[in-house]
Protein backbone atom coordinates (compact mmCIF):
# COMPACT_ATOMS: atom_id res chain seq x y z
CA UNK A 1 46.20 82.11 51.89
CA UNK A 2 44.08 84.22 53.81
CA UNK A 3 42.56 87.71 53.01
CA UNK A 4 42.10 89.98 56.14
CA UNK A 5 40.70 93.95 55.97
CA UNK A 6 44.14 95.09 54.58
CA UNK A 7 46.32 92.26 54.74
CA UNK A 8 47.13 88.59 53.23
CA UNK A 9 48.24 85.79 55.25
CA UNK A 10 49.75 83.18 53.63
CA UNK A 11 52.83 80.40 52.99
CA UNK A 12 56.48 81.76 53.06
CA UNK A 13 57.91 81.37 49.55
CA UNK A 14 61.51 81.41 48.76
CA UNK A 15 61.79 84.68 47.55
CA UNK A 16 60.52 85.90 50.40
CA UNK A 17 63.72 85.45 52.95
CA UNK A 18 65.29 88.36 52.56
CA UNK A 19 62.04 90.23 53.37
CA UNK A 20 61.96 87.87 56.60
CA UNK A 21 65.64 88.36 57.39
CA UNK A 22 64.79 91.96 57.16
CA UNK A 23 61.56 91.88 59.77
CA UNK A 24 63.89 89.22 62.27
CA UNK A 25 66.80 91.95 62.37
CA UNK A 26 64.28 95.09 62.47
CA UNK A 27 62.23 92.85 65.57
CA UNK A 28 65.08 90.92 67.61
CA UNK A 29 68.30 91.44 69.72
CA UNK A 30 68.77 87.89 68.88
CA UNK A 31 68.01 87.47 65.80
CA UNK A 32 68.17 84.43 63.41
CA UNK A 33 70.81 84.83 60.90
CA UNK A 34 69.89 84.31 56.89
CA UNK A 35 70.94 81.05 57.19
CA UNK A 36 69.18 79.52 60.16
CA UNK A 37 66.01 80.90 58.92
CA UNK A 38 67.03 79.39 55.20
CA UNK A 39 67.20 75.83 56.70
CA UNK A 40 64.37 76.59 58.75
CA UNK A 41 61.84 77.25 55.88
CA UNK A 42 63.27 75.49 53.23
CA UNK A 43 64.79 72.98 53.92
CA UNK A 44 63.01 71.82 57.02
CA UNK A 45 59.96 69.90 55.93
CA UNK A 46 58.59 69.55 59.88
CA UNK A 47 57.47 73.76 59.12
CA UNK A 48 55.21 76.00 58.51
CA UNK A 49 56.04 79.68 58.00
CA UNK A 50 53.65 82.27 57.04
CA UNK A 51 53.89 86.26 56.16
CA UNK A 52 51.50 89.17 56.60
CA UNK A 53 51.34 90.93 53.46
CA UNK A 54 50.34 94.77 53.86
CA UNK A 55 50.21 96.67 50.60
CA UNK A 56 52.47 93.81 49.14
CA UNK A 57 54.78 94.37 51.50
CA UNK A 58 55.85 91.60 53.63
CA UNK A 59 55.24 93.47 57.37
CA UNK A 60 55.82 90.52 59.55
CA UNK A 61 56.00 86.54 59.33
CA UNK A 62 55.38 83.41 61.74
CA UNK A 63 56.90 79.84 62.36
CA UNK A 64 56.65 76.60 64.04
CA UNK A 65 57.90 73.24 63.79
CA UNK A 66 55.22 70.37 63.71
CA UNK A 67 56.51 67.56 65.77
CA UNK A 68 54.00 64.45 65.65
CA UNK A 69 50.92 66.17 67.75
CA UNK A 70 52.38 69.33 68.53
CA UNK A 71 53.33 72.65 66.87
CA UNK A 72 56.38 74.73 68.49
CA UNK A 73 55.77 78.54 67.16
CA UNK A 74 59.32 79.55 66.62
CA UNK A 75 58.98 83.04 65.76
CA UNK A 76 56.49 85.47 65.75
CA UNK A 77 57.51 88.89 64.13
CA UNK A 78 55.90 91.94 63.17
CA UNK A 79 58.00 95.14 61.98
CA UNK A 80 57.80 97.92 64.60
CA UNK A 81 55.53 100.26 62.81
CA UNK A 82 53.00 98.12 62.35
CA UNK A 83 52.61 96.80 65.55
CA UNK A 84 49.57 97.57 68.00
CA UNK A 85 47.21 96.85 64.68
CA UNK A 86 45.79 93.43 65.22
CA UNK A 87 48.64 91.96 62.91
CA UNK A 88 49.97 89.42 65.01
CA UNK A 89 46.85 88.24 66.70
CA UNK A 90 45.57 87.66 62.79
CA UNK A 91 48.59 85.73 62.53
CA UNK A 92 48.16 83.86 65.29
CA UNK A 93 45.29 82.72 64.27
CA UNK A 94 46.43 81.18 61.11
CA UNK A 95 48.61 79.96 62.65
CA UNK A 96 46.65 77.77 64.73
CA UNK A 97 44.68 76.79 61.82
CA UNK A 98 47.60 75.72 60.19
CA UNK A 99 48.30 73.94 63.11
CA UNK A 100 44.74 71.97 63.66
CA UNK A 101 45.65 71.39 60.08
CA UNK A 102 48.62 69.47 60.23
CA UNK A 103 47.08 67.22 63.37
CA UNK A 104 48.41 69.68 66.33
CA UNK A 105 46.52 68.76 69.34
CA UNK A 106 49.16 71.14 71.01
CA UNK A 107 51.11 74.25 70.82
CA UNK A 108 54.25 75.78 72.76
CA UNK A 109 56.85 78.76 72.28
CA UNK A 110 59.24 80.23 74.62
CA UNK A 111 58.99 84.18 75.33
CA UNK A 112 61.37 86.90 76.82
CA UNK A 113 59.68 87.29 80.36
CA UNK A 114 59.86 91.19 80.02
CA UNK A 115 58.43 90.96 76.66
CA UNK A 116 54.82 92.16 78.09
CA UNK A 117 53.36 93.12 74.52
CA UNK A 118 53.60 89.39 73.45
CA UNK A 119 52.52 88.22 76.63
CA UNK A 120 49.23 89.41 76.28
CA UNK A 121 49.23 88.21 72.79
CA UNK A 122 50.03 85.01 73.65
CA UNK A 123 47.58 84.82 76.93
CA UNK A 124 44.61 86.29 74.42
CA UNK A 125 45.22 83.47 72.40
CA UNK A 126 44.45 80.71 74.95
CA UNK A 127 48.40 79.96 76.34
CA UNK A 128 49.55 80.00 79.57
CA UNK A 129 52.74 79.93 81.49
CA UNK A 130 54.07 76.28 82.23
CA UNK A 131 57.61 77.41 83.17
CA UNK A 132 60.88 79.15 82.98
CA UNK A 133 64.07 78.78 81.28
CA UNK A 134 66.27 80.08 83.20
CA UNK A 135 69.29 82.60 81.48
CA UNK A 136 67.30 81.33 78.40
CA UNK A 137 68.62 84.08 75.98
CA UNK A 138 72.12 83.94 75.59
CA UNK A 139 72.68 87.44 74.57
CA UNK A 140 71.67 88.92 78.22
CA UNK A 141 71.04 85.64 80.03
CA UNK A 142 67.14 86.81 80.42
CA UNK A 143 64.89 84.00 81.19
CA UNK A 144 61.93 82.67 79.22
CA UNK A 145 58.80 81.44 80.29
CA UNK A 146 57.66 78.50 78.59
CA UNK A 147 54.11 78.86 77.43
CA UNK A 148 51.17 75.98 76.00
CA UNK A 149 48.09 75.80 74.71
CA UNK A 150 45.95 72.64 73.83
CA UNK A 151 42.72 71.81 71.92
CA UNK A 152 39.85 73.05 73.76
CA UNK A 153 40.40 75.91 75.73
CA UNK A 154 44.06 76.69 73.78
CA UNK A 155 43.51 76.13 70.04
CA UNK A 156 39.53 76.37 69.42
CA UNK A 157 39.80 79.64 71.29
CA UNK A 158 41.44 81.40 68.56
C-alpha cells in the first residue's frame, strides 16, 4: 500500500468489485462486465490489480497480467471527475513497481488511438508506440496502438 498527498494506492480486495465495476462502466464504452473483471482479480493468480483510494472512496483502479518477464496493464481507470489530478500517473507508477516486483523486465497495453489524454500518460511514463491493431475495439471497430516499455528507459523512468 502506498500513501500519496490525498490518496492510497494499494491491492484490490474482494469487496472492492463493485466499486471497480462502478469506475469501468463510469470510464469505458467497452467496458468489462462484473464477471470478467471477477475472474480477472480473483481468480486469476497471473494479476495484479490496484485502487486509488480518495477520501475512502475507491476513485479509480489498475491491472495487468504478469506473464513470465512481462506485465500486460489491462486497464487503467480513473472516474471522470477526478481526472486531470495526477491520479493515474501515481498509479502508474505503482504499477510499475509492482511490476519490477514480480520480475517484469517489460510492459505493454493496447490504447484507443483517439484516446489522446492516455496517450500522453502512457508516453510520460516511458512507452512508446510499437503498432496497431487494426478495428481493435469491437464496439466501433477503432484501432489500437500497441504500446511497450522496458527496463531502462521504460520502467526505471517512472
Amino acid at each position: 500500500m502506498r500513501a500519496l498527498s490525498d490518496v492510497v494506492i494499494r491491492r484490490a480486495e474482494r469487496g472492492d468489485l463493485e466499486d471497480i465495476h462502478y469506475c469501468e462502466n463510469s470510464s469505458f464504452d467497452l467496458p468489462w462486465s462484473y464477471a470478467m473483471l471477477y475472474d480477472d482479480i480473483i481468480e486469476n493468480d497471473n494479476t495484479v490489480y490496484l485502487v486509488v483510494e480518495k477520501d475512502g472512496t475507491i476513485i479509480g483502479y489498475g491491472g495487468m497480467w504478469i506473464i513470465l518477464d512481462e506485465a500486460h496493464i489491462t486497464n487503467v481507470c480513473i472516474l471522470p471527475a477526478y481526472r486531470g489530478r495526477g491520479y493515474a500517473y501515481a498509479l502508474m507508477k505503482e504499477l510499475n513497481r509492482a511490476a519490477k516486483e514480480h520480475g517484469a523486465d517489460a510492459m505493454s497495453l493496447e490504447v484507443r488511438v483517439s484516446n489522446k489524454a492516455a496517450l500522453r500518460l502512457y508516453k510520460k511514463c516511458g512507452f512508446s508506440i510499437h503498432g496497431i491493431r487494426k478495428r481493435y475495439y469491437s464496439n466501433n471497430g477503432e484501432d489500437a496502438y500497441v504500446m511497450w516499455t522496458e527496463r531502462g528507459p521504460g520502467l526505471e523512468a517512472l
